[in-house]
C-alpha atoms as a PDB file:
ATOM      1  CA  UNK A   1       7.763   3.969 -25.281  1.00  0.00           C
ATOM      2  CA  UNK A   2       4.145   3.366 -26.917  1.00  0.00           C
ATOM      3  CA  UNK A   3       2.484   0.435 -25.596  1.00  0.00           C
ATOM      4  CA  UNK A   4      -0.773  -1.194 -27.199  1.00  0.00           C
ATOM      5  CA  UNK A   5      -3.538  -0.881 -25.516  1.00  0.00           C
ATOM      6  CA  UNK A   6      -3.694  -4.711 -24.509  1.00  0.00           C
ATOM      7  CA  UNK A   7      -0.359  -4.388 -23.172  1.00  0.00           C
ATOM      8  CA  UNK A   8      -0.883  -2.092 -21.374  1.00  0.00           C
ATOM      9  CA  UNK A   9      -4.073  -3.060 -19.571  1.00  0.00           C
ATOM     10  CA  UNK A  10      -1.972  -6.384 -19.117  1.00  0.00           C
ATOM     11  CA  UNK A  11       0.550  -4.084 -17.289  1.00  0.00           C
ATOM     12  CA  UNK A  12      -1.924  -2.616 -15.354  1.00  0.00           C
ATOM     13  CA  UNK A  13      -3.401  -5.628 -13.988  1.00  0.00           C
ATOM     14  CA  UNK A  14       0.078  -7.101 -12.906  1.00  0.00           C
ATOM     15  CA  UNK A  15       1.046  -4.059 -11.012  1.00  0.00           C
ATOM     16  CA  UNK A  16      -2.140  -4.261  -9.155  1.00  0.00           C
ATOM     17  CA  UNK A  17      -1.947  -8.375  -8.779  1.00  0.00           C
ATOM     18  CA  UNK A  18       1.344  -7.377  -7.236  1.00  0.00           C
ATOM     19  CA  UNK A  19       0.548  -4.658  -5.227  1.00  0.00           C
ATOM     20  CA  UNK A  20      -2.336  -7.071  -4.066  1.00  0.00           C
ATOM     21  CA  UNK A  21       0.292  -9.847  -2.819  1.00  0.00           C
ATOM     22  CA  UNK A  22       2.306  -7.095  -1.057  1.00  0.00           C
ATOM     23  CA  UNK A  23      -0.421  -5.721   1.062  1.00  0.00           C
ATOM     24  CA  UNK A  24      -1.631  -9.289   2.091  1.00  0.00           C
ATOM     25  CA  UNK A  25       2.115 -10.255   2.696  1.00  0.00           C
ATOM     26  CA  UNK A  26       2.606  -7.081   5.180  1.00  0.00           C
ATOM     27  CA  UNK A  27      -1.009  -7.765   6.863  1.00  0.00           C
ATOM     28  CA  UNK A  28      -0.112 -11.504   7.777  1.00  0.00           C
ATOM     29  CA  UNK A  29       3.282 -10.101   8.736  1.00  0.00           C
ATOM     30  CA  UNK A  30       1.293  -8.193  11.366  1.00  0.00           C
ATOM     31  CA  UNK A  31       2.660  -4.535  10.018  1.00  0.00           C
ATOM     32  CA  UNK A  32      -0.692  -2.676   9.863  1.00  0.00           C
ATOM     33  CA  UNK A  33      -0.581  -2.649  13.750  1.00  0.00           C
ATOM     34  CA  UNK A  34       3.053  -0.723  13.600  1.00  0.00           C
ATOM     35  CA  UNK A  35       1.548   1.064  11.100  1.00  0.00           C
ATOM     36  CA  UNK A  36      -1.549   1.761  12.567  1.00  0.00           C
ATOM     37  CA  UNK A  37       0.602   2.704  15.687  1.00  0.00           C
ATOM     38  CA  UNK A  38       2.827   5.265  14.035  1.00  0.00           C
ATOM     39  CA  UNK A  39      -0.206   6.887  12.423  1.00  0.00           C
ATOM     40  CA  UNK A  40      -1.776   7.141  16.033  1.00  0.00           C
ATOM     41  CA  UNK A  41       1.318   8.923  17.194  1.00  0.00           C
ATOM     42  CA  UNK A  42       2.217  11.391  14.530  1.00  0.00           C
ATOM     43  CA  UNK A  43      -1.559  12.651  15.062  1.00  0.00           C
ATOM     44  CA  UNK A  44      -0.916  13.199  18.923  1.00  0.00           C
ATOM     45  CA  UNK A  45       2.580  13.887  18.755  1.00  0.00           C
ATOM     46  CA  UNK A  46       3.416  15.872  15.766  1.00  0.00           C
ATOM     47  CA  UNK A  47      -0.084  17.980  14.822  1.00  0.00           C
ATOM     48  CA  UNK A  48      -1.175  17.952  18.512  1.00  0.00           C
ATOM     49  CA  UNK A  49      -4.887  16.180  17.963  1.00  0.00           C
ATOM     50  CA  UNK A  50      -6.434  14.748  20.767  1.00  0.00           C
END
């Protein structure tokens, strides 16, 4: 599939207006705490920092 260059910066810029949305959707959903969280314990848990 050959896009034009238009397109596809047209493409580009709805993936990242969506991608946008999504990451402000999970962040007033209060899921970069649990996220944060799990991050926290696979680095003491799993590789053994701290």
């Amino acid at each position: 599939m050959h896009l034009s260059n238009q397109k596809r910066t047209i493409l580009q810029f709805l993936f990242l207006l969506v991608s946008i949305l999504m990451i402000a959707y999970g962040v007033g959903r209060g899921e970069m705490e649990i996220v944060w969280n799990k991050a926290i314990n696979i680095c003491l848990e799993c590789i053994g920092l701290g």
